[in-house]
Protein backbone atom coordinates (compact mmCIF):
# COMPACT_ATOMS: atom_id res chain seq x y z
CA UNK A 1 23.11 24.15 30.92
CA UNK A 2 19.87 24.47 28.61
CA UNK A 3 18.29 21.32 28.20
CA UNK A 4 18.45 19.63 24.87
CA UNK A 5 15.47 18.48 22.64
CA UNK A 6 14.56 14.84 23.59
CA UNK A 7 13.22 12.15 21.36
CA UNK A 8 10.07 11.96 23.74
CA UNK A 9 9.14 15.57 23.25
CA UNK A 10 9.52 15.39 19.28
CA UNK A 11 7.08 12.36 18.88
CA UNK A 12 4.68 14.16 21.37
CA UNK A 13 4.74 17.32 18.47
CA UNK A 14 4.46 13.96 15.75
CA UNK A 15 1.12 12.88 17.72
CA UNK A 16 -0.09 16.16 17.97
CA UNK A 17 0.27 16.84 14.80
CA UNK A 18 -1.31 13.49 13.70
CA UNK A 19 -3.92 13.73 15.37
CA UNK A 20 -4.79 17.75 15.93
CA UNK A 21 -6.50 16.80 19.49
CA UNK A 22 -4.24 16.98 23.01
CA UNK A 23 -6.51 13.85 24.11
CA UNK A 24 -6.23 11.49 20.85
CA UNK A 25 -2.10 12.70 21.09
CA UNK A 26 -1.58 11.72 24.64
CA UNK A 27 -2.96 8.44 24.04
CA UNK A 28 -1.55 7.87 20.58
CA UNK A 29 2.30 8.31 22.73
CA UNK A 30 1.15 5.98 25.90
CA UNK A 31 1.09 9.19 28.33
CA UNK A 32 -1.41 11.07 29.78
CA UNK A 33 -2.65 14.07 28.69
CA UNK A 34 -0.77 16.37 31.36
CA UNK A 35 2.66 14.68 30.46
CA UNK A 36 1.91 15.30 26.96
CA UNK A 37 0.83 18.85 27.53
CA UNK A 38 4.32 19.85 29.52
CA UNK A 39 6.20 17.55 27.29
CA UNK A 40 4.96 19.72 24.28
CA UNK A 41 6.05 22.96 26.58
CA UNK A 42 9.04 22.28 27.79
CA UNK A 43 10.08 21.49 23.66
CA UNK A 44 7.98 25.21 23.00
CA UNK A 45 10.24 26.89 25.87
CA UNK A 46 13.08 25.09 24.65
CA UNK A 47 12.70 26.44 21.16
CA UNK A 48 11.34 30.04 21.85
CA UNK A 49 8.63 29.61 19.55
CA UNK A 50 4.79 28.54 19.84
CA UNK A 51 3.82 24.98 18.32
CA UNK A 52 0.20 24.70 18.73
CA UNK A 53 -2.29 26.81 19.00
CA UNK A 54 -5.64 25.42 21.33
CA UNK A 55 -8.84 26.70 22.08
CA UNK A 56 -12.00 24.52 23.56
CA UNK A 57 -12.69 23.47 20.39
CA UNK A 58 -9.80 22.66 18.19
CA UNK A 59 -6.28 22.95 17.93
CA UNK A 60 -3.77 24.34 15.22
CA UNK A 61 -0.28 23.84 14.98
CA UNK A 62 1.69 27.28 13.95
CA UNK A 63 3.91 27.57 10.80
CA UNK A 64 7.09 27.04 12.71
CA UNK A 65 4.86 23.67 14.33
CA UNK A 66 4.12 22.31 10.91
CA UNK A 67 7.32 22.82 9.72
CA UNK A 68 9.11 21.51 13.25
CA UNK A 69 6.98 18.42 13.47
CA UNK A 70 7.93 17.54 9.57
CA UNK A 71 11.81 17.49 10.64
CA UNK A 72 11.18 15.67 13.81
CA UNK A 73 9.42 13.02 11.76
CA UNK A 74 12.13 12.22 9.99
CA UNK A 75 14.06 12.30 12.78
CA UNK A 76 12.35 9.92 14.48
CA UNK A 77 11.90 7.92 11.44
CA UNK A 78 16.30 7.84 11.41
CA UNK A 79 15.88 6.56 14.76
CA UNK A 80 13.62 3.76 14.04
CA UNK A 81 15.94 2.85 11.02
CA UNK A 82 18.55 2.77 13.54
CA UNK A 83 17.02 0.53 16.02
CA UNK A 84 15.84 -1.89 13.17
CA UNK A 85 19.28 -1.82 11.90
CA UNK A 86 20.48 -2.66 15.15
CA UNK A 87 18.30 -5.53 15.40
CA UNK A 88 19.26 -6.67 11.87
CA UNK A 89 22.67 -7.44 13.06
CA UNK A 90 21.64 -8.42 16.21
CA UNK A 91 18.72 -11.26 15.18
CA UNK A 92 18.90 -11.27 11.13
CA UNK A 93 15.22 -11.88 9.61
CA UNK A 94 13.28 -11.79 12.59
CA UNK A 95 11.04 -9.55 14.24
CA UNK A 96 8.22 -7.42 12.87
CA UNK A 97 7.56 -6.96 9.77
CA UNK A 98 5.12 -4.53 8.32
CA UNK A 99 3.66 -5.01 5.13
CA UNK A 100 1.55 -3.46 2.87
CA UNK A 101 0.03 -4.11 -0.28
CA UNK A 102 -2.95 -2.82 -2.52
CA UNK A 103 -6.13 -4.73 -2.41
CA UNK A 104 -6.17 -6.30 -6.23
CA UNK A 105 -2.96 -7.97 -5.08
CA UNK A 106 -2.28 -8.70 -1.75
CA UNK A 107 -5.34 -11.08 -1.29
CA UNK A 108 -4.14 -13.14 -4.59
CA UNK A 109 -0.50 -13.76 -3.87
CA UNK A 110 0.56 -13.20 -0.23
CA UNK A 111 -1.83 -16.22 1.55
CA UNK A 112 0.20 -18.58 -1.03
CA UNK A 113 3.33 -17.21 -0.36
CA UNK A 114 3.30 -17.54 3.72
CA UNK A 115 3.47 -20.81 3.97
CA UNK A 116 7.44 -20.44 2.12
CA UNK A 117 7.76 -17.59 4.47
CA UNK A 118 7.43 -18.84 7.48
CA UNK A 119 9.27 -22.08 6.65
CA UNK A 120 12.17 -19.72 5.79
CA UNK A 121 12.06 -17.09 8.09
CA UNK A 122 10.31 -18.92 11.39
CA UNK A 123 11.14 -15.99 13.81
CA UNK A 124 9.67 -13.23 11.24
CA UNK A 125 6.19 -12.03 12.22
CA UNK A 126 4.36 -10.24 8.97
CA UNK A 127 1.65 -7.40 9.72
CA UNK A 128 -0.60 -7.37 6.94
CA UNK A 129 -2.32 -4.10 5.69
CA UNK A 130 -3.92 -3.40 2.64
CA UNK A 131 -4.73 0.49 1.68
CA UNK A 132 -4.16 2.20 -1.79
CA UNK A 133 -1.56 2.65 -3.43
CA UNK A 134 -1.00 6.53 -2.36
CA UNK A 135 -1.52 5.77 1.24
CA UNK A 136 0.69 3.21 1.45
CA UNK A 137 3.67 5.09 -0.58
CA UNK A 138 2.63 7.62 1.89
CA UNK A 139 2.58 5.13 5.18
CA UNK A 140 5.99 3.96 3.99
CA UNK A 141 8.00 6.98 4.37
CA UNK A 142 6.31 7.81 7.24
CA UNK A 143 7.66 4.80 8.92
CA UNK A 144 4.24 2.94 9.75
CA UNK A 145 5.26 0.37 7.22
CA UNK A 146 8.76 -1.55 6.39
CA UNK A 147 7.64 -2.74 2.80
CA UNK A 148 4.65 -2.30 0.24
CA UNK A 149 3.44 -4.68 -2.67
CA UNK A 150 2.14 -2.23 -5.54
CA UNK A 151 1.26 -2.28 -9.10
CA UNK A 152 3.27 0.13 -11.66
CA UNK A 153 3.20 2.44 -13.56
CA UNK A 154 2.65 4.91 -10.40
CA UNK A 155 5.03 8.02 -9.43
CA UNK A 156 7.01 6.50 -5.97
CA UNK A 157 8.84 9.13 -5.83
CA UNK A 158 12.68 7.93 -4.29
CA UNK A 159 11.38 4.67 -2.54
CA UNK A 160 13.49 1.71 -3.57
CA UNK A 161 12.24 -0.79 -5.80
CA UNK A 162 12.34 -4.90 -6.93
CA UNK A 163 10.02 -5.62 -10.10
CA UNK A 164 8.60 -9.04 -9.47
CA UNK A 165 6.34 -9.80 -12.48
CA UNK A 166 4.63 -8.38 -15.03
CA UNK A 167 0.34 -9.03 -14.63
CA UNK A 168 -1.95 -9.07 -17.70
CA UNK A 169 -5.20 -9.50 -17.86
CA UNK A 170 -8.46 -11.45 -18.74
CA UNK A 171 -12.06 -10.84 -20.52
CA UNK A 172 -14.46 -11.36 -18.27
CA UNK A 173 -18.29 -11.09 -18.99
CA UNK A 174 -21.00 -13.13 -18.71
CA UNK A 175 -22.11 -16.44 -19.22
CA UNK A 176 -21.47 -17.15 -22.97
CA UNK A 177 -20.17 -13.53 -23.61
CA UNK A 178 -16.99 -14.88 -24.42
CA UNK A 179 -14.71 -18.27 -25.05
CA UNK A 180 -11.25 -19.24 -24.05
CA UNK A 181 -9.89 -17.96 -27.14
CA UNK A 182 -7.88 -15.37 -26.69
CA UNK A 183 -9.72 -11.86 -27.85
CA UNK A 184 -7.40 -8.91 -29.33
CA UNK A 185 -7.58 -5.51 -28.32
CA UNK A 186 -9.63 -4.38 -31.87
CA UNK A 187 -12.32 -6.05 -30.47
CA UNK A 188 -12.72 -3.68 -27.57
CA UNK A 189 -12.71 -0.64 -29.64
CA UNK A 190 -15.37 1.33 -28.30
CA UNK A 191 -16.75 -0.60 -25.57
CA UNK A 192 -17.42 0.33 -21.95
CA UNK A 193 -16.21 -1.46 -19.43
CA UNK A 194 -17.37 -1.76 -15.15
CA UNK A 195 -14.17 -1.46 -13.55
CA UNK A 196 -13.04 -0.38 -9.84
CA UNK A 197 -13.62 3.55 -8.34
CA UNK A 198 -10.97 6.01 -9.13
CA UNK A 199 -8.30 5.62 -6.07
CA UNK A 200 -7.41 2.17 -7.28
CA UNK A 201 -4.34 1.89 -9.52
CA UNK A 202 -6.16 -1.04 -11.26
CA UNK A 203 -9.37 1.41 -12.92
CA UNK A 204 -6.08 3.34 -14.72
CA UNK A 205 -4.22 0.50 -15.57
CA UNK A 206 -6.79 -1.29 -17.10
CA UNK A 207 -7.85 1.42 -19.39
CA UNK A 208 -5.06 1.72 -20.41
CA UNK A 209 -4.12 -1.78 -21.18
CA UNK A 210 -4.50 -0.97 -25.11
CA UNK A 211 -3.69 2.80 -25.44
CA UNK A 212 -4.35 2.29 -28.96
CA UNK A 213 -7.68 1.44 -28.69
CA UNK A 214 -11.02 3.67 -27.68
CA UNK A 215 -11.72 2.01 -24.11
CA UNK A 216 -14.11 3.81 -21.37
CA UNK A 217 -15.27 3.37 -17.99
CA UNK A 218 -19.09 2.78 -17.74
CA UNK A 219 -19.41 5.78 -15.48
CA UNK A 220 -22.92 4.40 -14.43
CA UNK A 221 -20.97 1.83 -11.74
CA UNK A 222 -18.17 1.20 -10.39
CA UNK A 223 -17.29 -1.23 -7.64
CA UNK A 224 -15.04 -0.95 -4.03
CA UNK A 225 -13.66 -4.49 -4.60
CA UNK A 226 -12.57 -7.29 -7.20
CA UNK A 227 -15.63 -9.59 -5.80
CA UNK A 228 -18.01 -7.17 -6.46
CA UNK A 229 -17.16 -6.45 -9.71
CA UNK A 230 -17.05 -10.01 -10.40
CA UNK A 231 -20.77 -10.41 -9.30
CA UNK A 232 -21.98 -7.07 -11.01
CA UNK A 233 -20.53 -8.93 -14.34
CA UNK A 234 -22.26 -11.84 -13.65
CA UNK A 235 -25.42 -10.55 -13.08
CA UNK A 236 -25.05 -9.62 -16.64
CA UNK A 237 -24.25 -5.81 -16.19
CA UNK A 238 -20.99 -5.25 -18.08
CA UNK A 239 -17.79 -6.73 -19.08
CA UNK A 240 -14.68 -5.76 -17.09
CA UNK A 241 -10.93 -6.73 -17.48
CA UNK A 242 -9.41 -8.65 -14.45
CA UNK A 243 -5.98 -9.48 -13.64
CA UNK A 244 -4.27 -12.79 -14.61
CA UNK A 245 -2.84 -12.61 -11.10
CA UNK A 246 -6.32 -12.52 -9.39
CA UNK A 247 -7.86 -15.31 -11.61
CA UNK A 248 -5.01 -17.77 -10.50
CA UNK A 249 -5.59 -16.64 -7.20
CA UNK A 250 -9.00 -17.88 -7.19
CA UNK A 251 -11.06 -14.37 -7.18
CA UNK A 252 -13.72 -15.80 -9.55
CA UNK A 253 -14.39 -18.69 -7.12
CA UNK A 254 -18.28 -19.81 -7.83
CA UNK A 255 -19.33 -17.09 -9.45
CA UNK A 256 -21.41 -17.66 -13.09
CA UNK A 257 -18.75 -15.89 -15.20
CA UNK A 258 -16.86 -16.46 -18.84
CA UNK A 259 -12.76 -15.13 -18.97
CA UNK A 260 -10.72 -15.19 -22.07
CA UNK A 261 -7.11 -13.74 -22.17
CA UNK A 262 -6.09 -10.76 -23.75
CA UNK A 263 -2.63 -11.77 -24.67
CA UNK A 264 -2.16 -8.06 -26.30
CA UNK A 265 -2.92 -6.10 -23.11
CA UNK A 266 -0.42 -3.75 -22.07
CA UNK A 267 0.32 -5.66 -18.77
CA UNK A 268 0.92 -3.84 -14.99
CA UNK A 269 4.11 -4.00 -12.98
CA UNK A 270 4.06 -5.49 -9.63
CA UNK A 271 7.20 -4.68 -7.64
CA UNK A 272 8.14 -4.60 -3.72
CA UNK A 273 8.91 -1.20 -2.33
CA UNK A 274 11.13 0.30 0.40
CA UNK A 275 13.05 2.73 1.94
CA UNK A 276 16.44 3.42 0.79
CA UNK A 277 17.77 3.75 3.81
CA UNK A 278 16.03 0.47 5.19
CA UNK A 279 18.34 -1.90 6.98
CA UNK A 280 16.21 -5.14 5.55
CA UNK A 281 17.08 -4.62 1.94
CA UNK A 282 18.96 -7.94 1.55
CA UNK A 283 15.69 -9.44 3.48
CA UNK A 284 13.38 -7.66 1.35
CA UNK A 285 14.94 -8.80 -1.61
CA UNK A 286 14.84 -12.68 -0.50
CA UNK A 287 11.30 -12.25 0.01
CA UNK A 288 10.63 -10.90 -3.44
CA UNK A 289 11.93 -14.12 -4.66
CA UNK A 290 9.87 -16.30 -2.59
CA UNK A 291 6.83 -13.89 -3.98
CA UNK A 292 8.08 -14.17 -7.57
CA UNK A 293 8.14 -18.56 -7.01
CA UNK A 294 4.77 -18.42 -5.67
CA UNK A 295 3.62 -16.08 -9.00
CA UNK A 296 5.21 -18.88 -10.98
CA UNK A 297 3.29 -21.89 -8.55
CA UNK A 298 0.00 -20.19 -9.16
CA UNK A 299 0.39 -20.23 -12.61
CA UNK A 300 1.53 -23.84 -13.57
């Protein structure tokens, strides 16, 4: 009888094709390099067709071993579902959990929330990651992560999704630049404003916060991070809009700078995301309320 594809030999191809180096593979499965190598041609003899392609400096996977390792992803990805799924039933809201959110969120909301979490769900252990919105969408149905906190409006494609609250935003400039009365979009026409690098969700939502009004990046700076724009602004470079959500959450801190809200802003979406064919959906959804309490908490 002619041996049958295993599991093991698929997420060698999945390494491989990760990584594009037989050394960085081998150690990215826990085997050694030689187990790796006849793993990867015993699935080659198996399927009568050449996967990689090596030389002493690089190595290429064929057609047929892109297109081979993109099935066995998802194969292995229904196999993880399975196992989780398994363990659902087995021990309901515990275990690993792998989390991801986008950096003008994650710090502002999740350190508040964990407190509720872990008096709820005492045998659940959360793996924190923050990335960009694309690679996280991207780590998601991949499989490296269970559940991502993002801001919308953003193409996710077929992921599954819970809309927690809606985030608007604040004025801020400098010292004296502005009061606490609330400022209407009119008064922006024209102006310029310091915002996040392109990559981050939050430099196209917040230009378009009044799409009926002429608002531009100041394409001399932008900044990697919400506390460096902060202190850019109050240095007295620029004005910037930043979220209600990160202003409760204490991103300002000490730093010398005036807010006001912009109750007319066009607001972002924040909403939970996962696999439909996740086995945690009832879990994911519990958790979205316990985020969606602590949204309310922070801004009592």
């Amino acid at each position: 009888m002619t041996p049958s594809i295993t599991l093991r030999q698929l997420s060698f191809l999945v390494a491989l094709a990760d990584t594009l180096n037989f050394s960085r593979a081998a150690e990215a499965a826990l085997v050694t390099q030689p187990t790796l190598s006849a793993g990867l041609k015993e699935l080659e003899d198996r399927l009568g067709v050449t996967l990689a392609e090596r030389n002493r400096r690089s190595v290429v996977l064929t057609a047929a071993g892109v297109e081979i390792a993109a099935r066995a992803r998802l194969i292995l990805l229904a196999v993880r579902d399975i196992e989780a799924l398994a363990r659902a039933h087995a021990v309901p809201d515990a275990g690993d959990l792998r989390l991801g959110a986008i950096p003008t969120i994650g710090p502002y909301l999740i350190p508040y929330a964990l407190p509720a979490i872990r008096a709820t769900y005492p045998g659940l252990r959360l793996l924190l990651r923050e990335e960009m919105t694309e690679p996280l969408l991207v780590g998601l149905n991949e499989g490296r992560l269970d559940l991502i906190l993002i801001a919308l409006p953003f193409e996710t494609g077929g992921i599954e999704t819970m809309e927690l609250f809606e985030d608007g935003y604040h004025l801020a400039g400098p010292p004296g630049s502005c009061g606490p009365d609330p400022v209407q979009g009119a008064a922006l026409e024209g102006t310029q404003l310091m915002l996040l690098e392109k990559g981050h969700c939050l430099q196209r939502h917040a230009l378009s916060a009044f799409p009926d009004n002429d608002i531009q990046q100041d394409e001399s700076f932008s900044a990697t991070s919400l506390p460096t724009l902060i202190s850019m602004v109050g240095e007295g470079l620029g004005i910037t809009l930043l979220p209600d959500l990160a202003i409760d959450g204490g991103v300002i801190g000490s730093q010398q700078v005036a807010v006001a809200p912009l109750p007319g802003a066009k607001p972002r979406r924040i909403v939970l995301g996962w696999r439909q064919t996740s086995s945690r959906a009832a879990l994911f959804r519990r958790l979205g309320e316990i985020l969606q309490n602590t949204r309310k908490r922070l801004h009592a």
